[in-house]
C-alpha atoms as a PDB file:
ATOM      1  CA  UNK A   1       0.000   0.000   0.000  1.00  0.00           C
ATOM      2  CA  UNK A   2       1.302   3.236  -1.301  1.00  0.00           C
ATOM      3  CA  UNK A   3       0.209   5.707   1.881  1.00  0.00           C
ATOM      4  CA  UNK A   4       0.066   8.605  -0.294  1.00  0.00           C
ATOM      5  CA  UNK A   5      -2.907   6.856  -2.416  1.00  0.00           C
ATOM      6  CA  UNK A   6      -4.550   5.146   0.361  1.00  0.00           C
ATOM      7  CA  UNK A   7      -8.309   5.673   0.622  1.00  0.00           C
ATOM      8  CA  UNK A   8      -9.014   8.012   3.121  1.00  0.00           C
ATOM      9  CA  UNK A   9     -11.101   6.275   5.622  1.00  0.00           C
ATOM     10  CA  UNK A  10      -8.738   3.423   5.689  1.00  0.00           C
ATOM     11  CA  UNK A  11      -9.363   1.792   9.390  1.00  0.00           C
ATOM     12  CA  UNK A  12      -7.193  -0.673  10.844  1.00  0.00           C
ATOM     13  CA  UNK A  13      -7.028  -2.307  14.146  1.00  0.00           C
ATOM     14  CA  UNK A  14      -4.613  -3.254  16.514  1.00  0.00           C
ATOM     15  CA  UNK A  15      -6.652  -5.853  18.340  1.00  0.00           C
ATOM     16  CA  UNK A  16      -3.844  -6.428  21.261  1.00  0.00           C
ATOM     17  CA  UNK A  17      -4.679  -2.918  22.961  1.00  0.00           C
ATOM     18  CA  UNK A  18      -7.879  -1.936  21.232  1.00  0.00           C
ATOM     19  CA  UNK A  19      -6.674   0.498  18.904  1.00  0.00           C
ATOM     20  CA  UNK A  20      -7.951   1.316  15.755  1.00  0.00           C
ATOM     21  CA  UNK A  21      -6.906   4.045  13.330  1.00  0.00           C
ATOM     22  CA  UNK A  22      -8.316   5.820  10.841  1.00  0.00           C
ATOM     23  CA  UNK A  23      -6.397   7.773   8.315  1.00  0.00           C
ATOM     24  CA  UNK A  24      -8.310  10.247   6.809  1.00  0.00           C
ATOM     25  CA  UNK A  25      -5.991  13.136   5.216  1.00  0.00           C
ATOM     26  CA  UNK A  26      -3.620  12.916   2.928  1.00  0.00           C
ATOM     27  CA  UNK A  27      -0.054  13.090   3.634  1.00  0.00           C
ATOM     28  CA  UNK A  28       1.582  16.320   3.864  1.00  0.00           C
ATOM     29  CA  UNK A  29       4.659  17.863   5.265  1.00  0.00           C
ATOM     30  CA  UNK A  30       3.214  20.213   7.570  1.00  0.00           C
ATOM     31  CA  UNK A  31       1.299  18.097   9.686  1.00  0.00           C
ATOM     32  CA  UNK A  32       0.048  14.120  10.260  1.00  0.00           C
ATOM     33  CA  UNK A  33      -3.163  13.537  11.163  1.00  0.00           C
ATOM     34  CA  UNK A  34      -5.126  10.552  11.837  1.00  0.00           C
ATOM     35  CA  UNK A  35      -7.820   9.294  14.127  1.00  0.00           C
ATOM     36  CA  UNK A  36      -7.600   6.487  16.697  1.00  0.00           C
ATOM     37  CA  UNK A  37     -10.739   4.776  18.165  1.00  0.00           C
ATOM     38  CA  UNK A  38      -9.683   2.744  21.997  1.00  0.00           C
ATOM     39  CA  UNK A  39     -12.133   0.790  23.447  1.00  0.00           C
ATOM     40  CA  UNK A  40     -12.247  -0.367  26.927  1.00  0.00           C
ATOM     41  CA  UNK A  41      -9.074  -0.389  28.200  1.00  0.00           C
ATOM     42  CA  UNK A  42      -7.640   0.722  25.051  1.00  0.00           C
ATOM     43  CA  UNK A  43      -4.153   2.480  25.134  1.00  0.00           C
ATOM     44  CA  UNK A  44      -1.640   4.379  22.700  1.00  0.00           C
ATOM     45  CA  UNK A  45       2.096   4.613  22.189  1.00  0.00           C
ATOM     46  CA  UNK A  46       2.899   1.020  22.519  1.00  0.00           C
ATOM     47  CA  UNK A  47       0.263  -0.268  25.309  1.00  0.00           C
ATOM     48  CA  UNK A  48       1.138   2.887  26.757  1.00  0.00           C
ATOM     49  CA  UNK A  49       4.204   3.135  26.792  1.00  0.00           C
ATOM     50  CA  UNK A  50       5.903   6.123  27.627  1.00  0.00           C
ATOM     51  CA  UNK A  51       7.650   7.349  24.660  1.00  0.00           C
ATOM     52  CA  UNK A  52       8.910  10.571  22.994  1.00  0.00           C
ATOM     53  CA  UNK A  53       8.748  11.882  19.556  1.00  0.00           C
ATOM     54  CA  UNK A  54      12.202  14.333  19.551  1.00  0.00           C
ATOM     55  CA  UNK A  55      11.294  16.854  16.501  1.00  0.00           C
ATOM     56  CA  UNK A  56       7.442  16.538  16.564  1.00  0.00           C
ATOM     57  CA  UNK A  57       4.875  17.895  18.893  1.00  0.00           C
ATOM     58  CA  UNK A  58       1.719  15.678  19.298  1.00  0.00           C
ATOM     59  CA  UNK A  59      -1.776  17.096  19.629  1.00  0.00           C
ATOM     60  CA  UNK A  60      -4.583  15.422  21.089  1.00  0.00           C
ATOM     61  CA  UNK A  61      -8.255  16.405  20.408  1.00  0.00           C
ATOM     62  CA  UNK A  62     -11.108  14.236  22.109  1.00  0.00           C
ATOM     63  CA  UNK A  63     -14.252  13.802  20.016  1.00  0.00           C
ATOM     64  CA  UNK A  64     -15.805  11.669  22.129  1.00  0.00           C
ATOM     65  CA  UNK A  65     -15.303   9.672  25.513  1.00  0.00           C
ATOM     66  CA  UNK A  66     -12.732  10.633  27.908  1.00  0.00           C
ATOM     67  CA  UNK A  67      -8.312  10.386  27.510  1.00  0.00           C
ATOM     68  CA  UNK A  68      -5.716  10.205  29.846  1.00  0.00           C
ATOM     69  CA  UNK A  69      -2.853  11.863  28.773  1.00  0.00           C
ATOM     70  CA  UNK A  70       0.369  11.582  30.464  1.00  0.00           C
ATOM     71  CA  UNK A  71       3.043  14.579  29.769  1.00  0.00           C
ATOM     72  CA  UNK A  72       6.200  14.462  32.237  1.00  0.00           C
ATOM     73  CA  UNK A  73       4.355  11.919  34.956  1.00  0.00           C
ATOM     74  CA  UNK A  74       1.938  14.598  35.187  1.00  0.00           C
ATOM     75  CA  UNK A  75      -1.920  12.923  33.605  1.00  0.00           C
ATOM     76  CA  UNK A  76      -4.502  14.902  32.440  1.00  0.00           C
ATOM     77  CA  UNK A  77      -7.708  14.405  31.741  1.00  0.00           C
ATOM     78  CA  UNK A  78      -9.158  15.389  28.634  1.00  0.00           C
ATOM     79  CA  UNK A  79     -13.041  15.286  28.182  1.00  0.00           C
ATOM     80  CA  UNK A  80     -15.048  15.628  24.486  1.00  0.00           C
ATOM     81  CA  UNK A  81     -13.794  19.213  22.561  1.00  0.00           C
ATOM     82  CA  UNK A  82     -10.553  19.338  24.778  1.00  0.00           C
ATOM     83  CA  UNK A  83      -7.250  19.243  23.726  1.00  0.00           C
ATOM     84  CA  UNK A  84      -3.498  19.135  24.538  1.00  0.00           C
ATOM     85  CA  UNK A  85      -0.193  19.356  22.806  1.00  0.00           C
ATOM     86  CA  UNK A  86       2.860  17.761  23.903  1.00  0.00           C
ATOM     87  CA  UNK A  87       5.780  19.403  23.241  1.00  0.00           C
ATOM     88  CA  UNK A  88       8.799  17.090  21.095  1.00  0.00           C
ATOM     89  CA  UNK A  89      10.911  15.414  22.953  1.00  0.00           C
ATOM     90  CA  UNK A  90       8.361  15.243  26.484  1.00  0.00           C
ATOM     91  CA  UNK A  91       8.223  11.783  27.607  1.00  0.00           C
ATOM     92  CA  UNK A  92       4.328  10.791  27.418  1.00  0.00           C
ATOM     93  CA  UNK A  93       1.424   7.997  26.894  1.00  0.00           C
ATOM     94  CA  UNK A  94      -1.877   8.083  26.602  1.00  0.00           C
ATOM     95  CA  UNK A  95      -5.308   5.600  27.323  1.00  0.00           C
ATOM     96  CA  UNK A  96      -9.410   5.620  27.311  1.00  0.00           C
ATOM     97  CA  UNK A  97      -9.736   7.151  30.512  1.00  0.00           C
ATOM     98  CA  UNK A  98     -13.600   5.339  30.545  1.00  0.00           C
ATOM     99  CA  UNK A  99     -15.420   2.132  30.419  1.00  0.00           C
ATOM    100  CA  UNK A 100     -16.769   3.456  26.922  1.00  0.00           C
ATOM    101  CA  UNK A 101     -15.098   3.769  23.493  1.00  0.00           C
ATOM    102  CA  UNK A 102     -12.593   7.007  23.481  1.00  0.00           C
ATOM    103  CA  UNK A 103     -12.343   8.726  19.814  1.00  0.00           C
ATOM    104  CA  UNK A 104      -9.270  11.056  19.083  1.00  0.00           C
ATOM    105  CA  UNK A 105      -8.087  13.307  16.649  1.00  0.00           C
ATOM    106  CA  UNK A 106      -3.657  12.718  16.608  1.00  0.00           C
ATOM    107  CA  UNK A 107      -1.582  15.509  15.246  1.00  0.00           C
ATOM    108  CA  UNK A 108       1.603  15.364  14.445  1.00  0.00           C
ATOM    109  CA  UNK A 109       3.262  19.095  13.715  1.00  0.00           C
ATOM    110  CA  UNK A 110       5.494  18.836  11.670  1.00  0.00           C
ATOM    111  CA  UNK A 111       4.146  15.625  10.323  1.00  0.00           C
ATOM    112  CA  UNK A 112       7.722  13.928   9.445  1.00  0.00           C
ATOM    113  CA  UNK A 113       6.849  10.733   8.144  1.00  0.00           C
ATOM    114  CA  UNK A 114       4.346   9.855  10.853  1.00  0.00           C
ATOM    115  CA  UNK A 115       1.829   8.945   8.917  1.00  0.00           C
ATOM    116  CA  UNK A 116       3.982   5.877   7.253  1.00  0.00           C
ATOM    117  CA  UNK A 117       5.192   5.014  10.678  1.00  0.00           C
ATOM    118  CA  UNK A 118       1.624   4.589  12.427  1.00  0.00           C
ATOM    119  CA  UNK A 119       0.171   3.115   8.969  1.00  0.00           C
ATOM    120  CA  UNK A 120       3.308   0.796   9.155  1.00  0.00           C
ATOM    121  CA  UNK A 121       3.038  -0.022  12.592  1.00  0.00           C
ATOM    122  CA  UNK A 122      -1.012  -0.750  12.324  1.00  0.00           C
ATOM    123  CA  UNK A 123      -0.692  -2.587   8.875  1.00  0.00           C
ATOM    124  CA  UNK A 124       1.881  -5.023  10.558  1.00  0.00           C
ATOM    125  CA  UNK A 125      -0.514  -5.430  13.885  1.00  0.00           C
ATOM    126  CA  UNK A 126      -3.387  -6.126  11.771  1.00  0.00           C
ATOM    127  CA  UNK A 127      -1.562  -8.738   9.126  1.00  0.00           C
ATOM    128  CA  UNK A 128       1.421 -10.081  11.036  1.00  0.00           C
ATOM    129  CA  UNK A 129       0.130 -10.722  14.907  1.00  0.00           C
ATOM    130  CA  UNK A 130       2.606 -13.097  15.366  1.00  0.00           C
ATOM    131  CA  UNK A 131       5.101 -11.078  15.368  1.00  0.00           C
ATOM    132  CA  UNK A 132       3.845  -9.456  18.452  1.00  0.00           C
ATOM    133  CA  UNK A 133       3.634 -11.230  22.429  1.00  0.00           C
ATOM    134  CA  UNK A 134       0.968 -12.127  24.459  1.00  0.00           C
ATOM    135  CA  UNK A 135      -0.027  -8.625  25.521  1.00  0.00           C
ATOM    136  CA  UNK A 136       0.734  -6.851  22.539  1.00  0.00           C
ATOM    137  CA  UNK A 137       4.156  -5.800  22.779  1.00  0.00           C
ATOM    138  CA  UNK A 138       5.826  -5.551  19.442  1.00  0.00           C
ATOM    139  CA  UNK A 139       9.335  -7.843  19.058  1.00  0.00           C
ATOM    140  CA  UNK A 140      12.303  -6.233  19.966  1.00  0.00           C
ATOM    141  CA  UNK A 141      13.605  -6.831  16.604  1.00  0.00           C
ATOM    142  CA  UNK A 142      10.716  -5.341  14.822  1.00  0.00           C
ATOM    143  CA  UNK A 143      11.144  -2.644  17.358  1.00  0.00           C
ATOM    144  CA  UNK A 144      14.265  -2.268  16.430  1.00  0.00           C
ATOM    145  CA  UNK A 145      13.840  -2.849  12.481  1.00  0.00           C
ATOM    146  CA  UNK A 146      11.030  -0.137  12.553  1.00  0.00           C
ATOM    147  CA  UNK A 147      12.370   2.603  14.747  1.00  0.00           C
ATOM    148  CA  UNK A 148      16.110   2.222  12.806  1.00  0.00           C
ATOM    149  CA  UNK A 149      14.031   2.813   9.726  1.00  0.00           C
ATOM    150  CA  UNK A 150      11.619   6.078  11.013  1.00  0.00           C
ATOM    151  CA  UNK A 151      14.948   7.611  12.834  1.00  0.00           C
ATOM    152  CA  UNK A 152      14.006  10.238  15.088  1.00  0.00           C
ATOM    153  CA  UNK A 153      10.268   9.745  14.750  1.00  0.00           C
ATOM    154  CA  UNK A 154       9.660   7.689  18.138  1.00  0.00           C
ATOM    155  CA  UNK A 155      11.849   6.857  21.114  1.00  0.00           C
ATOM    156  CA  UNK A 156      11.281   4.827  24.730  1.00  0.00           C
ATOM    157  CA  UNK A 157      11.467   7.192  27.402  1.00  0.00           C
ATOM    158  CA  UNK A 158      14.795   7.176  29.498  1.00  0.00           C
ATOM    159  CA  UNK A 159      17.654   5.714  27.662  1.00  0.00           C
ATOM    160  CA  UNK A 160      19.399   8.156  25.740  1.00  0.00           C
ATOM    161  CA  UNK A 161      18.089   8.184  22.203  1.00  0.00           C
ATOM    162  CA  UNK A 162      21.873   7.750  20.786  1.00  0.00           C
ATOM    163  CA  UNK A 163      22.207   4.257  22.695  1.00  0.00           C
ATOM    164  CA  UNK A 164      18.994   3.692  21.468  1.00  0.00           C
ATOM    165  CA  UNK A 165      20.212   4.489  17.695  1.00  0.00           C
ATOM    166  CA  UNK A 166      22.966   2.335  17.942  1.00  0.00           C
ATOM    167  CA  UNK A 167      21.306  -0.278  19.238  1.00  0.00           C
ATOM    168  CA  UNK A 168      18.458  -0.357  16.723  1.00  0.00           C
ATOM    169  CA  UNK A 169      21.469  -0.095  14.120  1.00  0.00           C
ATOM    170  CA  UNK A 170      22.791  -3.054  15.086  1.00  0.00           C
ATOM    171  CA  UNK A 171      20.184  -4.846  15.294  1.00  0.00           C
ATOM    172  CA  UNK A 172      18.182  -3.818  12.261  1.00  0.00           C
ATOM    173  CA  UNK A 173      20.021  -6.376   9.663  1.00  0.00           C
ATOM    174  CA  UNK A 174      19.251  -8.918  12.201  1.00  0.00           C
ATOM    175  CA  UNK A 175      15.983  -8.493  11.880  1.00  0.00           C
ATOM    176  CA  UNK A 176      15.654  -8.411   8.389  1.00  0.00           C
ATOM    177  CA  UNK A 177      17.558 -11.933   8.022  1.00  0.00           C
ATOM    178  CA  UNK A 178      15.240 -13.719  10.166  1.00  0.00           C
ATOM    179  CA  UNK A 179      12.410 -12.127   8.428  1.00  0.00           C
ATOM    180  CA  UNK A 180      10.830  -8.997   9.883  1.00  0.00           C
ATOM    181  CA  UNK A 181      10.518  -6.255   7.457  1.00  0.00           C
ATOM    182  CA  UNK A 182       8.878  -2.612   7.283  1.00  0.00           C
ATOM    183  CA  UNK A 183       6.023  -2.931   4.971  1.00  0.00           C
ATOM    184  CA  UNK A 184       5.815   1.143   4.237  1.00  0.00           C
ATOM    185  CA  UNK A 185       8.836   2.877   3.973  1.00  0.00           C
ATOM    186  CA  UNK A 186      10.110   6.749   4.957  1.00  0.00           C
END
């Protein structure tokens, strides 16, 4: 899938922490945005895992239910019409803060190549579930294999991102011999 043709309205699902997205704009290099349905339960960022993005703020806009946002260790909670940015490089995650469904408007400003790393990222937990674990966490290697590939686009919180470079260097080709592979490119 070419992201720059998709149909807009495309919806996939990430059924291991009851995420689905919904890309509905075109890409651009101003700004990515997409919208992500949780249910239940349902967290972002990697089962919500806290995680920067070091050249791109994030904007979240509730359209419906309530989100938990956390920014720093602080949470806040965001209600239908709210919104908050977090700033690049702020260590966050966010979850449905309810027992309901929780729609929000992501954006990503500027937009990078966001939009190919989230379509990646849901295209592979939709088609390839066996590459992640029990609970949803991705492999290390695809980790690895992804984030090497989308440089400065995502990052765990707390090592320092040029270990984590390095690391996803080296272990990038490894990943590609046994098989893992990025299915939409930068």
């Amino acid at each position: 899938m070419d992201p720059l043709s998709f149909t807009p309205g495309l919806t996939l699902v990430n059924a291991f922490n009851d995420e689905t997205f919904v890309f509905t704009t075109p890409e651009s290099t101003e700004a990515a945005e997409f919208e992500v349905r949780l249910g239940p339960g349902g967290s972002g960022g990697g089962n919500a895992m806290v995680h920067i993005h070091p050249k791109t703020d994030e904007t979240f806009t509730v359209r419906s239910g309530r989100l938990t946002v956390s920014i720093d260790g602080q949470m806040h909670e965001l209600r239908p019409s709210e919104m908050i940015t977090v700033l690049a490089g702020k260590p966050h995650f966010f979850r449905n803060a309810h027992d309901g469904n929780t729609v929000v408007i992501i954006r990503f400003t500027p937009a990078q190549h966001q939009l190919r790393f989230f379509l990646n990222f849901a295209t592979i937990a939709q088609n390839r579930p066996e590459w992640f674990g029990s609970k949803g966490e991705p492999s290390f290697l695809l980790m690895a294999l992804t984030l090497h590939t989308f440089k400065d686009h995502f990052y765990v919180a707390g090592p320092p991102v040029w270990a984590q470079k390095m690391l996803f260097a080296t272990l990038a080709p490894i990943a590609r011999l046994i098989g893992y592979k990025v299915v939409i490119s930068p």
